[in-house]
C-alpha atoms as a PDB file:
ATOM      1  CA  UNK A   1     185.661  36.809   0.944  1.00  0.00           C
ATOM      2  CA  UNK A   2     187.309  36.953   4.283  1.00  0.00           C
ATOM      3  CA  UNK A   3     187.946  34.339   6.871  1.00  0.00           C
ATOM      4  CA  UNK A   4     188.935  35.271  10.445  1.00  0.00           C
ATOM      5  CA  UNK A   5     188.221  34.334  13.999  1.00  0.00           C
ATOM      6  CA  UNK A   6     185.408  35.458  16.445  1.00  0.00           C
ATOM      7  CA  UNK A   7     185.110  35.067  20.302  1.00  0.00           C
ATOM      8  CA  UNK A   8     181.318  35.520  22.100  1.00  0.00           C
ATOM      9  CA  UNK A   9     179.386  34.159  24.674  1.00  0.00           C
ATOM     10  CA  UNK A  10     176.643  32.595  25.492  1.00  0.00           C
ATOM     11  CA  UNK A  11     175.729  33.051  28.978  1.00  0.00           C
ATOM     12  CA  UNK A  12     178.744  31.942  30.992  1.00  0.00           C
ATOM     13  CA  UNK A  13     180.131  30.084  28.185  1.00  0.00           C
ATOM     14  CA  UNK A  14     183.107  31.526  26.061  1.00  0.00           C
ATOM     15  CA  UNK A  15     183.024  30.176  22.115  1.00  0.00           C
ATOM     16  CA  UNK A  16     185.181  30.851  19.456  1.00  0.00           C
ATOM     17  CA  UNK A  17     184.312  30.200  15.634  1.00  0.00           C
ATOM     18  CA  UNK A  18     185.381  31.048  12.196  1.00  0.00           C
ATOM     19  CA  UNK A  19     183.778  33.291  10.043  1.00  0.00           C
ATOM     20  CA  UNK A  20     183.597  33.427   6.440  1.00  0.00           C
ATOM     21  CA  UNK A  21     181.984  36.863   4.820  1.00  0.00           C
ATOM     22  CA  UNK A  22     180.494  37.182   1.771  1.00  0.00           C
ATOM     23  CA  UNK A  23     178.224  39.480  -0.552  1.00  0.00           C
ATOM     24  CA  UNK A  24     180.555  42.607   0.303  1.00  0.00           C
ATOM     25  CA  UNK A  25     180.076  41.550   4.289  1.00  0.00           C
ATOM     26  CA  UNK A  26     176.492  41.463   4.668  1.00  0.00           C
ATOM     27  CA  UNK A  27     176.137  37.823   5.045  1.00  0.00           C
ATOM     28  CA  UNK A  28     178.441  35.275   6.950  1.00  0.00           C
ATOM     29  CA  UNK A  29     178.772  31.595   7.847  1.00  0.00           C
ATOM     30  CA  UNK A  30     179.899  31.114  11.043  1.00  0.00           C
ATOM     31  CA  UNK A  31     181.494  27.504  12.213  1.00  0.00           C
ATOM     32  CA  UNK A  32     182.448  26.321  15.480  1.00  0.00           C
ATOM     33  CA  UNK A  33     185.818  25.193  15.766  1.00  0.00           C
ATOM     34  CA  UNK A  34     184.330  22.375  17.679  1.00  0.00           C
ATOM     35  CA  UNK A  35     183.601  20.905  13.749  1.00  0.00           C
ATOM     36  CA  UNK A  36     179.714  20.705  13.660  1.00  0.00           C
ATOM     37  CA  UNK A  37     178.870  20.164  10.100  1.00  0.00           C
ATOM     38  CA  UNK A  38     175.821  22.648   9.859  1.00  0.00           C
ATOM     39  CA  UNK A  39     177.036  26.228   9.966  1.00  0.00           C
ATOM     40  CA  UNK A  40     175.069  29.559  11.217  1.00  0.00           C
ATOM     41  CA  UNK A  41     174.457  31.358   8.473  1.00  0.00           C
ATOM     42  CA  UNK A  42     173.598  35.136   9.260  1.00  0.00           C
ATOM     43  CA  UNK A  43     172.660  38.107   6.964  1.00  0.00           C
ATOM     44  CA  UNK A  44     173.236  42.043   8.203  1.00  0.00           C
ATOM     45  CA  UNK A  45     170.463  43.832   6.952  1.00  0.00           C
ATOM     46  CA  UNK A  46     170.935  47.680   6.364  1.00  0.00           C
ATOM     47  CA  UNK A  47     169.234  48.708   9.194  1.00  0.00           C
ATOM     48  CA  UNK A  48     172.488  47.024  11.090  1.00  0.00           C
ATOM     49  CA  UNK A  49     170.184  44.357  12.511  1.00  0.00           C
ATOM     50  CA  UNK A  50     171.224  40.755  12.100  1.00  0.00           C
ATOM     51  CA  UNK A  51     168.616  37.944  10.434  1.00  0.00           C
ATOM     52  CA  UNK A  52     169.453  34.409  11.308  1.00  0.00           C
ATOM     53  CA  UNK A  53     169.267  32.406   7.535  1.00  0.00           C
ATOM     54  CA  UNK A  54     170.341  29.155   9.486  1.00  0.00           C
ATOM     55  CA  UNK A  55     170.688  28.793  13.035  1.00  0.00           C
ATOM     56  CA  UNK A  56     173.013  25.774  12.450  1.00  0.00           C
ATOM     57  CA  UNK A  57     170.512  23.442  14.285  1.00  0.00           C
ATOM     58  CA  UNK A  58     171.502  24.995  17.574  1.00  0.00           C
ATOM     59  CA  UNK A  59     168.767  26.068  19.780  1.00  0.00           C
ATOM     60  CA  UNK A  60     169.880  29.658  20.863  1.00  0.00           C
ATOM     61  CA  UNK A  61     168.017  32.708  21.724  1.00  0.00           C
ATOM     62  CA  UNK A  62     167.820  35.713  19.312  1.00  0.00           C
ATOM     63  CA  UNK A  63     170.454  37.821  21.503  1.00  0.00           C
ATOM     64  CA  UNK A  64     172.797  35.041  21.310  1.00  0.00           C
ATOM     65  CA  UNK A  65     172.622  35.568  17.595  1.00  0.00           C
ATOM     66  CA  UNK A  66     172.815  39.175  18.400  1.00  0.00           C
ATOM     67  CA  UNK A  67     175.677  38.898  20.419  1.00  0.00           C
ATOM     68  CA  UNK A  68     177.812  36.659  17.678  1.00  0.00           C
ATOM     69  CA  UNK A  69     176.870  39.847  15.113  1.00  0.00           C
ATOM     70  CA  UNK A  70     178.436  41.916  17.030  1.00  0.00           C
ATOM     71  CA  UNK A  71     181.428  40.150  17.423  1.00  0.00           C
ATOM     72  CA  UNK A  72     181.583  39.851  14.026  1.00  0.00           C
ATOM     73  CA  UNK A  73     180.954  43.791  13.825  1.00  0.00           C
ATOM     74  CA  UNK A  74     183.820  44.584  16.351  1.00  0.00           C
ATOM     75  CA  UNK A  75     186.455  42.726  14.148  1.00  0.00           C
ATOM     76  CA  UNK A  76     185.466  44.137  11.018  1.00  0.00           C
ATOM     77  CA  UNK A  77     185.666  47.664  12.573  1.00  0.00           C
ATOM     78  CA  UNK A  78     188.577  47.457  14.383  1.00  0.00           C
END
């Protein structure tokens, strides 16, 4: 398991969270720093496409959980 920090947006609005990775990085809980107490849960499939487990009770379009994916992606590759 690894924990380290992601930045994204969502439309004008820059978030950070922390993400937690599990089952060899294919699925990861991702917290706000902001402290909410229900965390997104997302799962890479193989086909590099992201599936949202738990949206965390927010109400955010699929490209938002897109976009948080790929910043995930972009730290683990760097």
């Amino acid at each position: 398991m690894k924990t380290f920090p992601v930045n994204f947006k969502i439309g004008n609005i820059d978030l950070d969270a922390i993400v937690t990775s599990s089952e060899d990085d294919h699925k990861f809980k991702v917290e706000m720093v902001t402290g909410e107490p229900d965390p997104i849960i997302l799962r890479r499939q193989t086909a590099g496409s992201w599936n949202v487990e738990n949206s965390g009770g927010r109400r955010m379009s699929p490209s938002c959980f897109e976009d948080i994916g790929k910043a995930i992606d972009d730290y683990l590759n760097r």
